[in-house]
N, C-alpha and C. Protein backbone atom coordinates (compact mmCIF):
# COMPACT_ATOMS: atom_id res chain seq x y z
N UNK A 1 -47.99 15.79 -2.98
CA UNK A 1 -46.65 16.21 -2.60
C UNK A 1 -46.00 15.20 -1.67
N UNK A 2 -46.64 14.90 -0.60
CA UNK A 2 -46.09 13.69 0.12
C UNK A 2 -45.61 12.48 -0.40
N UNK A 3 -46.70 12.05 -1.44
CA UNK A 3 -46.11 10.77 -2.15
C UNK A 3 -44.60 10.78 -2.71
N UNK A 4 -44.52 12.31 -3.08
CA UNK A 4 -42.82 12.17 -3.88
C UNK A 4 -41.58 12.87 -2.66
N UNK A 5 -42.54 13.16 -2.30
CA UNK A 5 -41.29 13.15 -0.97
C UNK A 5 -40.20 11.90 -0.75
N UNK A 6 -40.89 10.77 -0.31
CA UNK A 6 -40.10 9.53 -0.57
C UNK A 6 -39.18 9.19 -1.52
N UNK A 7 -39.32 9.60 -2.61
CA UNK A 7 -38.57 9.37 -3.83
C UNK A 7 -37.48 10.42 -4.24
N UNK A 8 -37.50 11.63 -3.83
CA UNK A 8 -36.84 12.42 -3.96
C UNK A 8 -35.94 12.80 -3.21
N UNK A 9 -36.08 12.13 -1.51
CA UNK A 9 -35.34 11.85 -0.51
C UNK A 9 -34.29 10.35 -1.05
N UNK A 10 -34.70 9.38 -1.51
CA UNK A 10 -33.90 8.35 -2.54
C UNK A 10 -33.21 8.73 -3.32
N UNK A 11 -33.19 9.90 -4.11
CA UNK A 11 -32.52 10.03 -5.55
C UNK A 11 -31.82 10.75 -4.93
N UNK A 12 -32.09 11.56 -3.90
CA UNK A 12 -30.99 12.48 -3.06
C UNK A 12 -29.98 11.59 -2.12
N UNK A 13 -30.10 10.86 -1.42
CA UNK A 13 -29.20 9.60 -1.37
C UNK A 13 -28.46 8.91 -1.69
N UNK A 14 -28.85 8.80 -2.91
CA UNK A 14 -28.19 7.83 -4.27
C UNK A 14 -27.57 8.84 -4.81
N UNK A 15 -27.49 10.16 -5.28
CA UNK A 15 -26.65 10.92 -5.63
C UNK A 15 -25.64 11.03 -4.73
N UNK A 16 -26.05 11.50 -3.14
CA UNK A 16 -24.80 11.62 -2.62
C UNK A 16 -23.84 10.39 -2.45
N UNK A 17 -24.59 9.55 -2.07
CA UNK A 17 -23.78 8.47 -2.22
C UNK A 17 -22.51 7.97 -3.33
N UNK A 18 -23.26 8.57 -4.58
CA UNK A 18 -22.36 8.46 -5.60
C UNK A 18 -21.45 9.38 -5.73
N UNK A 19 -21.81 10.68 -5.73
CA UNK A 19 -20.85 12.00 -5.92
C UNK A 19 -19.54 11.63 -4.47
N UNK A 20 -19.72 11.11 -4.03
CA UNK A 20 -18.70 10.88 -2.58
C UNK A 20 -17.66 9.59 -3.10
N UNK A 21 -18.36 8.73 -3.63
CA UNK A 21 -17.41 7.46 -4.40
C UNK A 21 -16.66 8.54 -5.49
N UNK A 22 -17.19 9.38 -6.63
CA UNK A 22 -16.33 9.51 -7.19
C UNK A 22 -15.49 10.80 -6.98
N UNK A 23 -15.42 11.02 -5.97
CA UNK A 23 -15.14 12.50 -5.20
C UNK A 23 -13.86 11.68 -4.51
N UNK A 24 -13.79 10.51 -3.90
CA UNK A 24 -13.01 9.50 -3.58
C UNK A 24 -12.35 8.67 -3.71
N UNK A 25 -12.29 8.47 -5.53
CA UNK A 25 -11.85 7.55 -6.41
C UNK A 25 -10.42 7.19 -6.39
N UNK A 26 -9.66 6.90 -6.07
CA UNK A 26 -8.16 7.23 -6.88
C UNK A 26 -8.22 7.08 -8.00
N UNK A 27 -7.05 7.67 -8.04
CA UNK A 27 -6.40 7.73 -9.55
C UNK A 27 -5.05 6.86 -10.20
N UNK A 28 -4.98 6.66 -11.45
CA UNK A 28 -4.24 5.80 -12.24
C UNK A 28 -2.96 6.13 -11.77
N UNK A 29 -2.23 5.51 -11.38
CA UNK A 29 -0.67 5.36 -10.94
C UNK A 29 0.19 5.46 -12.36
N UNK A 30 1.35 6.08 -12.35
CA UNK A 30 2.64 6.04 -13.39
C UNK A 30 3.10 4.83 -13.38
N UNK A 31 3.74 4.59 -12.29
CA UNK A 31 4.76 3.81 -11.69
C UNK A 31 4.58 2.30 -12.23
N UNK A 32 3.57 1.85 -12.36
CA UNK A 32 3.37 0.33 -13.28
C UNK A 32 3.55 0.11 -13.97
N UNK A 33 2.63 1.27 -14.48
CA UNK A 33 1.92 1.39 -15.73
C UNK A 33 2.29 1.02 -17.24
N UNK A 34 2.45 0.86 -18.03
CA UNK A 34 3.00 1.00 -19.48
C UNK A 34 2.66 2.27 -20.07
N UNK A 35 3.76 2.87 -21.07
CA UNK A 35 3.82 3.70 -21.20
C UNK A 35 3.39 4.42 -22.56
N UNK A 36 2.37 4.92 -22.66
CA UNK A 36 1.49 5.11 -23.98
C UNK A 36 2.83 5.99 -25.00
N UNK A 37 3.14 6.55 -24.64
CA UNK A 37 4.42 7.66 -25.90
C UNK A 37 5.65 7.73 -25.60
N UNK A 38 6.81 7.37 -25.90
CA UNK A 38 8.38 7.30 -25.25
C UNK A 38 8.79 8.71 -26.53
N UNK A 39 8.92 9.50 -25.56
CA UNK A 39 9.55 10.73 -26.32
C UNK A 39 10.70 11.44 -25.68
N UNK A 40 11.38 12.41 -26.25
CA UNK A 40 12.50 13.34 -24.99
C UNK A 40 11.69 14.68 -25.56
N UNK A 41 12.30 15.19 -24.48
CA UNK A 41 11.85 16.69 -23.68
C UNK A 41 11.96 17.42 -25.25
N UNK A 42 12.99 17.96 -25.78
CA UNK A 42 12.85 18.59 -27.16
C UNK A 42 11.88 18.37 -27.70
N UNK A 43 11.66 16.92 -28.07
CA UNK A 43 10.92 16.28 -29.23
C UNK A 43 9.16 17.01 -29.01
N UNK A 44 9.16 16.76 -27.45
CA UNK A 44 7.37 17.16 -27.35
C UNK A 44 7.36 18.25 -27.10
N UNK A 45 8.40 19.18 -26.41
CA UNK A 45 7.94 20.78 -26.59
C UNK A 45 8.26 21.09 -28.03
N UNK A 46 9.13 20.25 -29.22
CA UNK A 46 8.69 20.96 -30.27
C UNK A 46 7.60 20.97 -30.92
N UNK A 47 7.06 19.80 -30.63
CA UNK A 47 5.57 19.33 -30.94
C UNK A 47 4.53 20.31 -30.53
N UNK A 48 4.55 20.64 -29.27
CA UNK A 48 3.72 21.89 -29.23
C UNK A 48 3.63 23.27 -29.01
N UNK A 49 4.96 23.32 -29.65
CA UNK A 49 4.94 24.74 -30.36
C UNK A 49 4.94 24.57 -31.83
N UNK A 50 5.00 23.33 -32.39
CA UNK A 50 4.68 23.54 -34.15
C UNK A 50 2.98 23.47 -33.86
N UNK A 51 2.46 22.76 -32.99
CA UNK A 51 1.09 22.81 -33.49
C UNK A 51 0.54 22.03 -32.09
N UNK A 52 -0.55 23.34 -31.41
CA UNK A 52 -0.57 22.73 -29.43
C UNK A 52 -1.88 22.22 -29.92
N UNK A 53 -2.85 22.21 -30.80
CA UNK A 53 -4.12 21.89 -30.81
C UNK A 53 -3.83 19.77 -31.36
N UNK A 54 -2.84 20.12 -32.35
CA UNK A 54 -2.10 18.29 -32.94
C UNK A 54 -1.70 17.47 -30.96
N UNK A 55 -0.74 18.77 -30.36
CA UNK A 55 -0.03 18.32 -29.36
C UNK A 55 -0.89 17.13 -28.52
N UNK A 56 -1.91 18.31 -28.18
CA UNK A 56 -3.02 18.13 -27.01
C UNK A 56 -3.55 16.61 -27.64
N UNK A 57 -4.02 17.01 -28.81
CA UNK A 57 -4.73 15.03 -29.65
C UNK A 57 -3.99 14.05 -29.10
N UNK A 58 -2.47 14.46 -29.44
CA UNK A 58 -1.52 13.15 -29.30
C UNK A 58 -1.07 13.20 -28.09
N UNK A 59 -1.43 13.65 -27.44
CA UNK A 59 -0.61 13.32 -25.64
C UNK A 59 -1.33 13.86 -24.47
N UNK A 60 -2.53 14.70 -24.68
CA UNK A 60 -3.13 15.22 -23.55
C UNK A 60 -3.76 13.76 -23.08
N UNK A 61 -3.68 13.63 -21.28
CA UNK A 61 -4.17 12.47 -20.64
C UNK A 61 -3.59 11.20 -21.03
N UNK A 62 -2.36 11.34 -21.63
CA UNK A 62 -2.09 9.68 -21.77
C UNK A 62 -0.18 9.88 -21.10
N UNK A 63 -0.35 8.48 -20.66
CA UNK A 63 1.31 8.60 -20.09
C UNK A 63 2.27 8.68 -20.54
N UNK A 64 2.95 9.38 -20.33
CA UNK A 64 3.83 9.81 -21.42
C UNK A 64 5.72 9.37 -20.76
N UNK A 65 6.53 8.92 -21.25
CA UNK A 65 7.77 8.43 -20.50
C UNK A 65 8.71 9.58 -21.52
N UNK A 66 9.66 10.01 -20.19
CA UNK A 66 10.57 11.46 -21.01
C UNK A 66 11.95 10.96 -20.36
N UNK A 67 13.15 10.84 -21.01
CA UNK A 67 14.21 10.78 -20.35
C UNK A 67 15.22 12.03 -20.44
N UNK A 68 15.70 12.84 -19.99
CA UNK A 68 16.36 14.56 -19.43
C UNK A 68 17.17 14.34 -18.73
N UNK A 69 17.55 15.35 -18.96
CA UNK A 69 18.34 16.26 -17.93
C UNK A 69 17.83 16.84 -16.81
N UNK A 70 17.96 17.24 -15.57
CA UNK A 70 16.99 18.09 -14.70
C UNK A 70 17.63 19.43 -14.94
N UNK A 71 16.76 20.31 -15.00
CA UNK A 71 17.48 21.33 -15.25
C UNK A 71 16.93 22.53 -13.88
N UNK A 72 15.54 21.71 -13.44
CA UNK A 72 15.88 22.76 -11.88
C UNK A 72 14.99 22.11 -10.97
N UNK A 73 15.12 22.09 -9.88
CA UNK A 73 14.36 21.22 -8.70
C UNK A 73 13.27 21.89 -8.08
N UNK A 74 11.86 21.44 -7.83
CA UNK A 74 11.21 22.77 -6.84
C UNK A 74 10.26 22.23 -5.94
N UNK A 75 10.28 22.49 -4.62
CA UNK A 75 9.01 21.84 -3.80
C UNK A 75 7.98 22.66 -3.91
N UNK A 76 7.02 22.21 -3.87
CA UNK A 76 5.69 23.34 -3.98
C UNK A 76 4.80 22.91 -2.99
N UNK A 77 3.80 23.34 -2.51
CA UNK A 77 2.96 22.52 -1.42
C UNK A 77 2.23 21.25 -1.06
N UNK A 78 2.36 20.83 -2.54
CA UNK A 78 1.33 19.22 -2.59
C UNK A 78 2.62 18.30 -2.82
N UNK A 79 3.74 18.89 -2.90
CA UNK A 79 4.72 17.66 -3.46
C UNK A 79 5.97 18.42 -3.87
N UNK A 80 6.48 17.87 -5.23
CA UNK A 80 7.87 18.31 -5.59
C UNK A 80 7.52 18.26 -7.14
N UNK A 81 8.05 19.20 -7.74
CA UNK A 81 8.22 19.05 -8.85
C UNK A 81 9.94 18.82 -9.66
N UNK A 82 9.71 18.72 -11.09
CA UNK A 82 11.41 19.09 -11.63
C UNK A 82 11.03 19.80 -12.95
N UNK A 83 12.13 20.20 -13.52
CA UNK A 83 12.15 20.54 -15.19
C UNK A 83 12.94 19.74 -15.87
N UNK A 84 12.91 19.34 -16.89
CA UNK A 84 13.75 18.85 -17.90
C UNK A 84 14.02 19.64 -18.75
N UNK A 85 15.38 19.38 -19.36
CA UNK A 85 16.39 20.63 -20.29
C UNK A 85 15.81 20.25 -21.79
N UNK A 86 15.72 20.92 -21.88
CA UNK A 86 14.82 20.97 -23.69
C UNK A 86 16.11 21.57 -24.72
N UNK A 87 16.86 22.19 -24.44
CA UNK A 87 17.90 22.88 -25.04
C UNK A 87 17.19 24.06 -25.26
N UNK A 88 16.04 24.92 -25.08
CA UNK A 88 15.85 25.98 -25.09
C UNK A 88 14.93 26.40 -23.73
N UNK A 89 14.74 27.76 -23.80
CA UNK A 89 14.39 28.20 -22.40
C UNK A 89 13.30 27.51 -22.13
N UNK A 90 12.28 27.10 -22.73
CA UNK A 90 10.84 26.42 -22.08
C UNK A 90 11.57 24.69 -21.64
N UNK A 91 11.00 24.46 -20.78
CA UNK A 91 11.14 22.81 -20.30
C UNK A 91 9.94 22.25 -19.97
N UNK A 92 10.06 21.00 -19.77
CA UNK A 92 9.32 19.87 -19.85
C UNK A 92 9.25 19.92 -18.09
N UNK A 93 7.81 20.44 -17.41
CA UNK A 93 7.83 20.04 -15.88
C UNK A 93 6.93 18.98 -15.60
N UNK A 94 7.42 18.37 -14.71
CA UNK A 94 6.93 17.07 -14.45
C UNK A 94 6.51 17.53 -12.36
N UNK A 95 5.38 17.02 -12.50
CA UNK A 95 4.93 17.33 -11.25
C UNK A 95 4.47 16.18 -10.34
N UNK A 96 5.33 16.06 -8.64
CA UNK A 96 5.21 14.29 -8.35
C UNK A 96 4.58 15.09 -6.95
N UNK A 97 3.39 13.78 -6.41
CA UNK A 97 2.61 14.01 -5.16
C UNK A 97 3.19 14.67 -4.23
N UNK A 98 4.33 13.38 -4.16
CA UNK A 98 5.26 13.72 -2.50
C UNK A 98 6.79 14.59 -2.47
N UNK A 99 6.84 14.98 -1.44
CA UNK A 99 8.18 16.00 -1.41
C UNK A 99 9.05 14.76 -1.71
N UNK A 100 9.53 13.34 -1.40
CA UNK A 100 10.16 13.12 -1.15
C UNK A 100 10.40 12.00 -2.66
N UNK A 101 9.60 12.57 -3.35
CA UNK A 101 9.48 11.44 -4.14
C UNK A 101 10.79 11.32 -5.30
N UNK A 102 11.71 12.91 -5.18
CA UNK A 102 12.62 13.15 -5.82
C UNK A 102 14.17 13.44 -4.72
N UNK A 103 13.86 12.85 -3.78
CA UNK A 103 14.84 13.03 -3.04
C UNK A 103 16.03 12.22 -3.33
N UNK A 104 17.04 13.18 -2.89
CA UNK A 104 18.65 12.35 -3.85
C UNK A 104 18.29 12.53 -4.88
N UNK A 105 17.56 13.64 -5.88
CA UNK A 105 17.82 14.01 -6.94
C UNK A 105 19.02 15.57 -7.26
N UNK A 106 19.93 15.50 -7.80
CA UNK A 106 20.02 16.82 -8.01
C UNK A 106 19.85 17.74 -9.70
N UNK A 107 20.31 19.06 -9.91
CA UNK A 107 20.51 19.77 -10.94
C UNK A 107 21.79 19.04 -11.97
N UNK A 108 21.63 18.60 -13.29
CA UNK A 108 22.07 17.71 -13.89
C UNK A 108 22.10 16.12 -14.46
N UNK A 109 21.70 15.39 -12.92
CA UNK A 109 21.30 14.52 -12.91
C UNK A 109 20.16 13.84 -13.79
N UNK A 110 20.38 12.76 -14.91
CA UNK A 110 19.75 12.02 -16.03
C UNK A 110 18.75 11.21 -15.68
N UNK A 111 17.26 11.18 -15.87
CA UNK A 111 16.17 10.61 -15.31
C UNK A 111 15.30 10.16 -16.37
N UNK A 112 14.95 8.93 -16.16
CA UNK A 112 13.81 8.88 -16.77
C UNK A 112 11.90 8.70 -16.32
N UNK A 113 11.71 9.68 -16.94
CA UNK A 113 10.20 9.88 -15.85
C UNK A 113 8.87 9.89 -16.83
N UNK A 114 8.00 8.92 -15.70
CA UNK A 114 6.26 8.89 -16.44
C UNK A 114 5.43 9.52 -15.96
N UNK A 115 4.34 10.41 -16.79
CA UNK A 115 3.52 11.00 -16.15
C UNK A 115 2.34 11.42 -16.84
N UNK A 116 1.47 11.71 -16.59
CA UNK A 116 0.46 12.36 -17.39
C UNK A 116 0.49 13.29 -17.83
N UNK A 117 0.50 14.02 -19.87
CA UNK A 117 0.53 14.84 -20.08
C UNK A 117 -0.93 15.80 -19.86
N UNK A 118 -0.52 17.03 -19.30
CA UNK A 118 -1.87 17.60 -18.74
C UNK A 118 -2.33 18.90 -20.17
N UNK A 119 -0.65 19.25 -21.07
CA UNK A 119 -0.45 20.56 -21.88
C UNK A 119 0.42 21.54 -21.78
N UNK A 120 0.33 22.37 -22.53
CA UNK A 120 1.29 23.55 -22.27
C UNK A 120 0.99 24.72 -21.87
N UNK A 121 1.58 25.18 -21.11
CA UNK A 121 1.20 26.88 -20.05
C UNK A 121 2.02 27.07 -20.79
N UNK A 122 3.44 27.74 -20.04
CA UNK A 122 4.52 28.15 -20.59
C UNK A 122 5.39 27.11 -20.77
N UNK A 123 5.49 26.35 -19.99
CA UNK A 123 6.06 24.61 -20.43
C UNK A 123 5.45 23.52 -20.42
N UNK A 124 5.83 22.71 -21.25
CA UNK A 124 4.49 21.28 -20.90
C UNK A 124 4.85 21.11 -19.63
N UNK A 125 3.36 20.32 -18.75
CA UNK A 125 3.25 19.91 -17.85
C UNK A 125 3.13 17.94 -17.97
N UNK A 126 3.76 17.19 -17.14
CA UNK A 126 3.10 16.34 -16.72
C UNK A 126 2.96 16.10 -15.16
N UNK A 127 2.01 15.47 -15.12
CA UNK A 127 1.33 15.54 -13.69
C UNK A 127 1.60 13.89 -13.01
N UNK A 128 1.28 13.57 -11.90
CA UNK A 128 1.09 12.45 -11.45
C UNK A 128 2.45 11.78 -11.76
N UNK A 129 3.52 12.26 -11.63
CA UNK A 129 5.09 11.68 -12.46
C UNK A 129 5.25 10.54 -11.67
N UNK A 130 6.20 9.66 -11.63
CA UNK A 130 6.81 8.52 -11.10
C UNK A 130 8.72 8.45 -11.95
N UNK A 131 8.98 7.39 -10.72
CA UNK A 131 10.45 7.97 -11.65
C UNK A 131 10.32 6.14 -11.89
């Protein structure tokens, strides 16, 4: 039992060590980036409401660039979000880190925004936005 004591105190080390790097990682930025799908807000919520299992293939986790309308503004606790006008009641929300990251935005106002598609709740989401 002693002999593996040593070794099992190592692999316990080396795990934490690792689980803390990737517990710590950042993450892929919008804002550079190039943009894997150039679509508008209609086009991809019609996409997944003709078919969310096709949707998810073609756009879940990849960046996606949407140019809208805002159709409503909202701070939430980690940041700010917006909606984009789809022409029907579901919209396209795009969700950004910082409160401020949409400031001097208002209701109407034409944007074009990148972000990670995450799927659809009741509206697609993208996450990690940049304008």
């Amino acid at each position: 039992m002693k002999k593996f004591l040593p070794i099992v105190l190592l692999v316990a080390i080396i795990s934490g060590i690792i689980g803390y790097q990737q517990y710590n990682k950042s993450h892929a930025e919008t804002k550079d980036a190039k943009s894997d799908i150039v679509i508008s807000p209609a086009e991809l919520l019609k996409n997944y409401e003709t078919d969310e299992a096709a949707a998810d293939k073609a756009y879940l986790d990849k960046i996606l660039e949407v140019s809208g309308v805002i159709k409503t503004i909202n701070e939430v606790p980690t940041g700010s979000s917006l909606s984009l006008d789809t022409g029907s009641e579901a919209s396209i929300t795009c969700e950004f880190e910082s409160h401020d990251a949409i400031s001097g935005m208002k209701v109407g106002d034409k944007v074009t925004i990148k972000g990670f598609c995450s799927g659809k709740l009741i509206d697609v989401v993208l996450v990690r936005c940049s304008l």
